[in-house]
PDB file of N, CA and C in Angstrom:
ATOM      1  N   UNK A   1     141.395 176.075  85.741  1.00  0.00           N
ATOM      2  CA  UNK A   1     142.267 175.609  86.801  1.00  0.00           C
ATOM      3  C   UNK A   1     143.465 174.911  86.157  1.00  0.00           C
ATOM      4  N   UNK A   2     144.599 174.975  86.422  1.00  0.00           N
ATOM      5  CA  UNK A   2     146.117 174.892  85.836  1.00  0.00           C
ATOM      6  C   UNK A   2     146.211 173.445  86.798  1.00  0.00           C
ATOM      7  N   UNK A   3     147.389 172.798  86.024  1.00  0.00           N
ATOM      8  CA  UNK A   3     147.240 171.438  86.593  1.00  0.00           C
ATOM      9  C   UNK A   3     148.333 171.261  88.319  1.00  0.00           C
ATOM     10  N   UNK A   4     148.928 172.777  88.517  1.00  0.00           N
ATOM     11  CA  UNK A   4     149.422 172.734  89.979  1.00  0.00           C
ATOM     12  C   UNK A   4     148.146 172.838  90.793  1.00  0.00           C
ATOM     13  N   UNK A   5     146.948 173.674  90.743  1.00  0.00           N
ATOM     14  CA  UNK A   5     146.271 173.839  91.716  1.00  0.00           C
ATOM     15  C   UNK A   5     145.229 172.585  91.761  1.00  0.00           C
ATOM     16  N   UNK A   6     145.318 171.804  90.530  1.00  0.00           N
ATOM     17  CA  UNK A   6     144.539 170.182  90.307  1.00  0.00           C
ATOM     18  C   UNK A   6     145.163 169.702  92.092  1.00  0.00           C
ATOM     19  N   UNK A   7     146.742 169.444  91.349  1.00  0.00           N
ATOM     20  CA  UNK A   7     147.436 168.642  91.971  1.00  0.00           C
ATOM     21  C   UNK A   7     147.121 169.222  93.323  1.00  0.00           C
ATOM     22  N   UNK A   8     147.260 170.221  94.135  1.00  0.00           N
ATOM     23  CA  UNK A   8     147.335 170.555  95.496  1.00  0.00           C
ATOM     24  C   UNK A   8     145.623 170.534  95.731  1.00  0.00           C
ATOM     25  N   UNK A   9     144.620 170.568  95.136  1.00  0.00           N
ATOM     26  CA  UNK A   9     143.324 170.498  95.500  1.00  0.00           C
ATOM     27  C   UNK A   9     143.417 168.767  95.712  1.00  0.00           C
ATOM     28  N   UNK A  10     143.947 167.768  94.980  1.00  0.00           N
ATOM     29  CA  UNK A  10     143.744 166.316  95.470  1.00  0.00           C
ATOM     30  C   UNK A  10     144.494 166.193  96.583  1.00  0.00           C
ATOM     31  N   UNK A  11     146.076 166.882  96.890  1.00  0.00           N
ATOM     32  CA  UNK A  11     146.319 166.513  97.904  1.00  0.00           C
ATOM     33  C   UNK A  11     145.958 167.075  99.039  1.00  0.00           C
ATOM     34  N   UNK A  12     144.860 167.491  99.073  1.00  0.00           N
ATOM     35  CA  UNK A  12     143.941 168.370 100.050  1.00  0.00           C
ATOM     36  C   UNK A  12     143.119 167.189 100.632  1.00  0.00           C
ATOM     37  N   UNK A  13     142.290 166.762  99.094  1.00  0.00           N
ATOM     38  CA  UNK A  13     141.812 165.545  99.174  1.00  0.00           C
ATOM     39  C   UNK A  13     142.022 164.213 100.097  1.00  0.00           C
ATOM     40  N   UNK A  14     143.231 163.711  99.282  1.00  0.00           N
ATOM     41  CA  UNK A  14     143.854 162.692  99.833  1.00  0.00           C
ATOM     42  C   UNK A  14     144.273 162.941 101.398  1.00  0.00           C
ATOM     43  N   UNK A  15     144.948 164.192 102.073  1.00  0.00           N
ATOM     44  CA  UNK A  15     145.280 164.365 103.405  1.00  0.00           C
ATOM     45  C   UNK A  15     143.643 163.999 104.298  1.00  0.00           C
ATOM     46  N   UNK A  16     142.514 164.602 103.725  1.00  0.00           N
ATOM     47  CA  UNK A  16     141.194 164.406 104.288  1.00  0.00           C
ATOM     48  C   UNK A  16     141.009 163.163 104.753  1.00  0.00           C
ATOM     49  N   UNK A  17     141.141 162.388 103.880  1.00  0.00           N
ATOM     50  CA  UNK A  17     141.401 160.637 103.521  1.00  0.00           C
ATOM     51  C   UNK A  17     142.196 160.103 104.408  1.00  0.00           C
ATOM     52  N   UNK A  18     143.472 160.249 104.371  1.00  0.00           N
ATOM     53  CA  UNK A  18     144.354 159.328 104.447  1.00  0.00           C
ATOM     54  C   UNK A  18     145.394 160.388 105.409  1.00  0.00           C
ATOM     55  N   UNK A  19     144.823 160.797 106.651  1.00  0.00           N
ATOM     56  CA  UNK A  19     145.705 161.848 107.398  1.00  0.00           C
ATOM     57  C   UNK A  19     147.203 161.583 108.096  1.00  0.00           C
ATOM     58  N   UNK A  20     147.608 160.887 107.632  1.00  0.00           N
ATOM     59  CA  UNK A  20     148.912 159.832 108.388  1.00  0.00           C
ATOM     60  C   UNK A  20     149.633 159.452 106.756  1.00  0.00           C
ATOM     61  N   UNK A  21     149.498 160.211 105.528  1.00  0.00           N
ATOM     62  CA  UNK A  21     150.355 160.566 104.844  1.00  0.00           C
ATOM     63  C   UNK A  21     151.067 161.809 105.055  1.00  0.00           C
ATOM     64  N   UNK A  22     152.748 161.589 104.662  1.00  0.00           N
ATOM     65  CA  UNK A  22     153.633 162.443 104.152  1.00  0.00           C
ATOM     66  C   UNK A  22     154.003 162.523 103.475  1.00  0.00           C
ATOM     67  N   UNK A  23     154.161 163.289 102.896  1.00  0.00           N
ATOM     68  CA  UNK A  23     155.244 163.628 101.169  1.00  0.00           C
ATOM     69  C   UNK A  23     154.462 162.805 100.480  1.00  0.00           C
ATOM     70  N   UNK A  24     153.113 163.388  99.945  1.00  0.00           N
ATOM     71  CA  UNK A  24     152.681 162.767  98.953  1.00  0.00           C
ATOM     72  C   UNK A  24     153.506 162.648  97.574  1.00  0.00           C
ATOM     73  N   UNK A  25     153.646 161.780  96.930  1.00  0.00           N
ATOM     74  CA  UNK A  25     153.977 161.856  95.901  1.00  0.00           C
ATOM     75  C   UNK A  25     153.546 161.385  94.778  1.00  0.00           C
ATOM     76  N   UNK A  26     153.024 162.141  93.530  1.00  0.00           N
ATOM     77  CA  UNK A  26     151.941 161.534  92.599  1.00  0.00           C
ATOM     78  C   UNK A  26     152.320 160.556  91.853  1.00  0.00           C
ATOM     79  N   UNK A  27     153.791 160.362  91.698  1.00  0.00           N
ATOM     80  CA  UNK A  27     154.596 158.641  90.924  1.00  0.00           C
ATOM     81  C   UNK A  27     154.365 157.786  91.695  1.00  0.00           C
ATOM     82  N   UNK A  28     154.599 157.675  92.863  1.00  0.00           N
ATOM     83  CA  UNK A  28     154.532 156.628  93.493  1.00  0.00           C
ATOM     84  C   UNK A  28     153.632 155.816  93.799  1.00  0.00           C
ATOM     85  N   UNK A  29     153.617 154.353  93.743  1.00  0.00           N
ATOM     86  CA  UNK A  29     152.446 153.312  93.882  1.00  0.00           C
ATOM     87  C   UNK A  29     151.699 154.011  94.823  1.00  0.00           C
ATOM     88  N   UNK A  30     150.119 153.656  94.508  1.00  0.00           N
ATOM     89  CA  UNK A  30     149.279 154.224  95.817  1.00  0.00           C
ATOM     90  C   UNK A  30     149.175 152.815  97.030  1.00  0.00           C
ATOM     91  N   UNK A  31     149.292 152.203  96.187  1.00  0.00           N
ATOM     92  CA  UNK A  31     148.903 150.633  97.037  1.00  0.00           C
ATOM     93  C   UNK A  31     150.665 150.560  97.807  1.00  0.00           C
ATOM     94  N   UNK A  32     151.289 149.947  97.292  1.00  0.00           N
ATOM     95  CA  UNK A  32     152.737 150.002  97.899  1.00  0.00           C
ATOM     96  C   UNK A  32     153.128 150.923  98.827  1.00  0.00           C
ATOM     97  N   UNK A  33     153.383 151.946  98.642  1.00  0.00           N
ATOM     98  CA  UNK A  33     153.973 153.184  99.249  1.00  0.00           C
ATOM     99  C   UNK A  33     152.838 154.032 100.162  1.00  0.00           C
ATOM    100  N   UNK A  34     151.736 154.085  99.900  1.00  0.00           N
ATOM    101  CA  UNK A  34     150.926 154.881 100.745  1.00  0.00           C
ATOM    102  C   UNK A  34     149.742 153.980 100.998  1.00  0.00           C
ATOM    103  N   UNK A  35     150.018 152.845 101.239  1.00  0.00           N
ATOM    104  CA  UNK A  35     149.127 151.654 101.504  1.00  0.00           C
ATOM    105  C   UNK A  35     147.583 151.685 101.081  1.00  0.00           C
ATOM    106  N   UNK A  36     147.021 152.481  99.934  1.00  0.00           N
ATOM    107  CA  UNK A  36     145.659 152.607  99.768  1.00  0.00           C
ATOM    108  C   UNK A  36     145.191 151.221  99.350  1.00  0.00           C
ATOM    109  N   UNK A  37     144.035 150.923  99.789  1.00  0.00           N
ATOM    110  CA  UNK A  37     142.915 150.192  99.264  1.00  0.00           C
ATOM    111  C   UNK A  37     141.546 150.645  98.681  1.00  0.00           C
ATOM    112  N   UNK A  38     140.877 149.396  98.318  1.00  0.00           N
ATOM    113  CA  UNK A  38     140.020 149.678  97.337  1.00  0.00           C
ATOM    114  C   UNK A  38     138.408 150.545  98.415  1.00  0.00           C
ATOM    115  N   UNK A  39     138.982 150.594  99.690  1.00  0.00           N
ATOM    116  CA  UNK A  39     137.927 151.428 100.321  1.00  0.00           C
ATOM    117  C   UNK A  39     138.581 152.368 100.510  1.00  0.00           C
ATOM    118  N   UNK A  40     139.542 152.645 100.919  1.00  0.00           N
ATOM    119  CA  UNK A  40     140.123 153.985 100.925  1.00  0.00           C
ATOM    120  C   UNK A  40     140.276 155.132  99.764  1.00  0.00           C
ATOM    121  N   UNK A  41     140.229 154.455  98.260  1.00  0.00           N
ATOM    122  CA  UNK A  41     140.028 154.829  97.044  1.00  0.00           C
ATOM    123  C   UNK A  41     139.252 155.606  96.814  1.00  0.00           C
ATOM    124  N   UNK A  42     137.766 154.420  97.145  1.00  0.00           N
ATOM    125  CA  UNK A  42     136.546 155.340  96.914  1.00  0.00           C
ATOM    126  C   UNK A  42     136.350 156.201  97.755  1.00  0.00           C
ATOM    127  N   UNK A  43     136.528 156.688  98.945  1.00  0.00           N
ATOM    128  CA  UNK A  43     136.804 157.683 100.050  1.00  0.00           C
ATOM    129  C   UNK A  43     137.588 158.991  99.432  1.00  0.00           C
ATOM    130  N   UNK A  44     138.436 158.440  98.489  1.00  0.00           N
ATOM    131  CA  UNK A  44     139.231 159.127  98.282  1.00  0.00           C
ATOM    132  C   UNK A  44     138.483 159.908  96.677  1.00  0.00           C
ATOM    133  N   UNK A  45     138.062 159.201  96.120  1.00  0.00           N
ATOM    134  CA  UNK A  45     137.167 159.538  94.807  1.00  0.00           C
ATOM    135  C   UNK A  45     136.305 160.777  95.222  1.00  0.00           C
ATOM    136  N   UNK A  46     135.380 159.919  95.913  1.00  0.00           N
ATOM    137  CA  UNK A  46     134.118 160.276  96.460  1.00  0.00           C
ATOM    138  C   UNK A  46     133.947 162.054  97.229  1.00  0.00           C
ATOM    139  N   UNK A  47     135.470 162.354  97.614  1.00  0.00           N
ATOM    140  CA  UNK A  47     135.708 163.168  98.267  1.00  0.00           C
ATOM    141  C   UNK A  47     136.343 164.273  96.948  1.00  0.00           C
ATOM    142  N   UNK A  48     137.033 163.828  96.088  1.00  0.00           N
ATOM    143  CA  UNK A  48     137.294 164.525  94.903  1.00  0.00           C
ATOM    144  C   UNK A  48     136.170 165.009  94.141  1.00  0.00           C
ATOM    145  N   UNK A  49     135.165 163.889  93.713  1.00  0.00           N
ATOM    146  CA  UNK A  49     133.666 164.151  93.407  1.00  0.00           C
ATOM    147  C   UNK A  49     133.345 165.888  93.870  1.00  0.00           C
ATOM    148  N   UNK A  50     132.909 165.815  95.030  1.00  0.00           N
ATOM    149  CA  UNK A  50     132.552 167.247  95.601  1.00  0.00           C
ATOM    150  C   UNK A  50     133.297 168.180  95.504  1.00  0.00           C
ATOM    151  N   UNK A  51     134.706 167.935  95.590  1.00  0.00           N
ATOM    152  CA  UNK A  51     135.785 169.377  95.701  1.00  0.00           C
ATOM    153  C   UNK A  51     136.339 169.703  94.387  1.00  0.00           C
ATOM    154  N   UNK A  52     135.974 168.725  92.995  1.00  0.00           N
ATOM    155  CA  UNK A  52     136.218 169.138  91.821  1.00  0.00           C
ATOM    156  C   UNK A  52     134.662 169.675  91.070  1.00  0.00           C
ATOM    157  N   UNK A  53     133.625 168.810  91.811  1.00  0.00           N
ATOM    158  CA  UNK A  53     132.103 168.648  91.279  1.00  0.00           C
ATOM    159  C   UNK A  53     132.470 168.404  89.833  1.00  0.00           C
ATOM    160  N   UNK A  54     132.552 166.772  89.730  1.00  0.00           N
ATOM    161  CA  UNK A  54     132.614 165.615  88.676  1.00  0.00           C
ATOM    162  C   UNK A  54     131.916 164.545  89.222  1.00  0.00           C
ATOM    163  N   UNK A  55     132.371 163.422  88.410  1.00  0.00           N
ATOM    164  CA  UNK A  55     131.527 162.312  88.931  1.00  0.00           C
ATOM    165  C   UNK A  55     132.130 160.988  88.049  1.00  0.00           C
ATOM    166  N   UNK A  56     132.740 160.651  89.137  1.00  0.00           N
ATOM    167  CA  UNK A  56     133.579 159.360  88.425  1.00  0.00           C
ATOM    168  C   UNK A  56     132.117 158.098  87.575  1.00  0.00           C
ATOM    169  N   UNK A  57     132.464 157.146  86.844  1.00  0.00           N
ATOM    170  CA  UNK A  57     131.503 156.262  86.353  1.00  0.00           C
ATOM    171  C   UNK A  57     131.977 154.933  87.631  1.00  0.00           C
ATOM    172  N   UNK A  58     131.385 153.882  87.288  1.00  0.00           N
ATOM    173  CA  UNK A  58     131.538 152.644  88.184  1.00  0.00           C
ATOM    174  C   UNK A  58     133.073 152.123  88.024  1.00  0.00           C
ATOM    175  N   UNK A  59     133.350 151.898  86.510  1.00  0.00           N
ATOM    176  CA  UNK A  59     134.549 151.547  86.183  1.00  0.00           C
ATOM    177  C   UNK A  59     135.416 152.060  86.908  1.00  0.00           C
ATOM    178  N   UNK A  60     135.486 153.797  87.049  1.00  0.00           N
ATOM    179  CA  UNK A  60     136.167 154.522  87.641  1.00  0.00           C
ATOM    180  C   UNK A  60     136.773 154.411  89.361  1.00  0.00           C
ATOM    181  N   UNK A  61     135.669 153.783  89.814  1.00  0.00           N
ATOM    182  CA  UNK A  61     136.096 153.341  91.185  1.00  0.00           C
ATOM    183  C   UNK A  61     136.744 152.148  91.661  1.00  0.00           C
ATOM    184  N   UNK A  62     137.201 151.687  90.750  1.00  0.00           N
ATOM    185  CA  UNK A  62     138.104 150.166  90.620  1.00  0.00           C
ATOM    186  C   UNK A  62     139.636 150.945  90.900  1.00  0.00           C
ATOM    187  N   UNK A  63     140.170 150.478  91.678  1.00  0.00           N
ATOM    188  CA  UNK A  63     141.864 150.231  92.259  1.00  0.00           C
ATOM    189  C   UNK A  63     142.951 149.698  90.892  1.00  0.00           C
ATOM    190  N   UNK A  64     142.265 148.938  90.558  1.00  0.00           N
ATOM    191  CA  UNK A  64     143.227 148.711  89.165  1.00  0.00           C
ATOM    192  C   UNK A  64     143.462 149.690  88.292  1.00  0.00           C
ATOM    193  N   UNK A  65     142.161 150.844  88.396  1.00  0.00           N
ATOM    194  CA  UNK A  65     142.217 151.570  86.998  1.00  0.00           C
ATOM    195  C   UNK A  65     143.194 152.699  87.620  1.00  0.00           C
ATOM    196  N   UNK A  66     143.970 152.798  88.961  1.00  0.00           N
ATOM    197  CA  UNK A  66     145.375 153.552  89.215  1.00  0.00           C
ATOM    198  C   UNK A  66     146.214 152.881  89.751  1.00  0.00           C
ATOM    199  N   UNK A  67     147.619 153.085  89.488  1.00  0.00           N
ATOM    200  CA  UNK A  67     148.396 152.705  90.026  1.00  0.00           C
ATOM    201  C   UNK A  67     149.168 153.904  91.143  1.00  0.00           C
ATOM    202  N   UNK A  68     149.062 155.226  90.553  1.00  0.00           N
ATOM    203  CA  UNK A  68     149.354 155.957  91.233  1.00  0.00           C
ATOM    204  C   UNK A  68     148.265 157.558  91.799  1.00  0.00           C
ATOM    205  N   UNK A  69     148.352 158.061  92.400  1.00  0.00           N
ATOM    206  CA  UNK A  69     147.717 159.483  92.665  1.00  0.00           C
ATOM    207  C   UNK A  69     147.961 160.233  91.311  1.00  0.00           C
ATOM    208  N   UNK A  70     149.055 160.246  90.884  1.00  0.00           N
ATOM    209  CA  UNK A  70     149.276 160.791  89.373  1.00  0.00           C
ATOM    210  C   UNK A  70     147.810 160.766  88.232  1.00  0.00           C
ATOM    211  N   UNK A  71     147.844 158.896  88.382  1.00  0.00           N
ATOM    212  CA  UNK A  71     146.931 158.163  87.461  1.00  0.00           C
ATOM    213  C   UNK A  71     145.289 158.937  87.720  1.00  0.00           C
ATOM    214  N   UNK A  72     145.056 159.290  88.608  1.00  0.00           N
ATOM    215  CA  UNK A  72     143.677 159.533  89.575  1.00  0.00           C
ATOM    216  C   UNK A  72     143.232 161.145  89.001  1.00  0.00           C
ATOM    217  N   UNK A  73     145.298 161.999  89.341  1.00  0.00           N
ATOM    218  CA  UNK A  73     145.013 163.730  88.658  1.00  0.00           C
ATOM    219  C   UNK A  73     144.208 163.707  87.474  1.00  0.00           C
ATOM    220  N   UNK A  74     145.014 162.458  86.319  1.00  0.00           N
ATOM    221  CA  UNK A  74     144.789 162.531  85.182  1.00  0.00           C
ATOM    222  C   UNK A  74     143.542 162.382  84.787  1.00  0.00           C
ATOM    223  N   UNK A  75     143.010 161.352  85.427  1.00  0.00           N
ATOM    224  CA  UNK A  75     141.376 161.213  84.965  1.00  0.00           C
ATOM    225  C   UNK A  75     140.421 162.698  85.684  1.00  0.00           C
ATOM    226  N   UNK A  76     141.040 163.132  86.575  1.00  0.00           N
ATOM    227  CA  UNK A  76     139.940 164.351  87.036  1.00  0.00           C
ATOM    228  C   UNK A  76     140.625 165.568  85.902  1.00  0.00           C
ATOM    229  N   UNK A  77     141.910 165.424  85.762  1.00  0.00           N
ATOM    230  CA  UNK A  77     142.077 166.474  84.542  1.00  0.00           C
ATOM    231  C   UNK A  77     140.947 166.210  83.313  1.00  0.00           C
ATOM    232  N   UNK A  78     140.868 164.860  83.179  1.00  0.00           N
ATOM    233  CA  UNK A  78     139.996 164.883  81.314  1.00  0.00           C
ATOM    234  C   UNK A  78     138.628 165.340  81.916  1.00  0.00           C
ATOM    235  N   UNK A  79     138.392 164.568  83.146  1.00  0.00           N
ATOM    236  CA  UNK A  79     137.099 165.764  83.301  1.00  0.00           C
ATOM    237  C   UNK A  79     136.757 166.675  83.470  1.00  0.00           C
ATOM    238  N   UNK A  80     137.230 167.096  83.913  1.00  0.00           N
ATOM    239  CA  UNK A  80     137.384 168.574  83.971  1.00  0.00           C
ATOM    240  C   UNK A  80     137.454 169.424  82.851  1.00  0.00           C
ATOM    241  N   UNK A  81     138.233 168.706  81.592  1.00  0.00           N
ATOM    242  CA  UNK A  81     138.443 169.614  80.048  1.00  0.00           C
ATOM    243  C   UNK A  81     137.234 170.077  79.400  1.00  0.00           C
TER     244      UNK A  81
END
């Protein structure tokens, strides 16, 4: 899987999640700009979990460890490698 169809499989994701986003954009703060929190995160993980079939660790579900949707591709990219 090439890292455009990553990107449009999370924002598949994230729309599931968070249906009252537009124009996702993977730079932009998730907290600031698309108001996520640390429950909406794991919603948002949790839901990647199944549609990539990975499995984030504990660390992984912490809000700090992204700042953006970008930050989030990247860690399902290394798993995925």
């Amino acid at each position: 899987m090439d890292k455009d169809q990553m990107t449009k499989k999370l924002e598949e994701v994230i729309l599931e999640v968070l249906p009252n986003i537009e124009n996702i954009n993977m730079t932009s703060s998730m907290v600031d700009v698309f108001g996520v929190n640390s429950i909406s995160l794991i919603n948002i993980i949790v839901a990647a979990e199944a549609k990539f079939d990975i499995k984030f660790t504990d660390y992984e579900l912490a809000l700090s460890a992204y700042d953006t949707f970008g930050d989030l591709l990247t860690t399902i990219e290394e798993k995925l490698a």
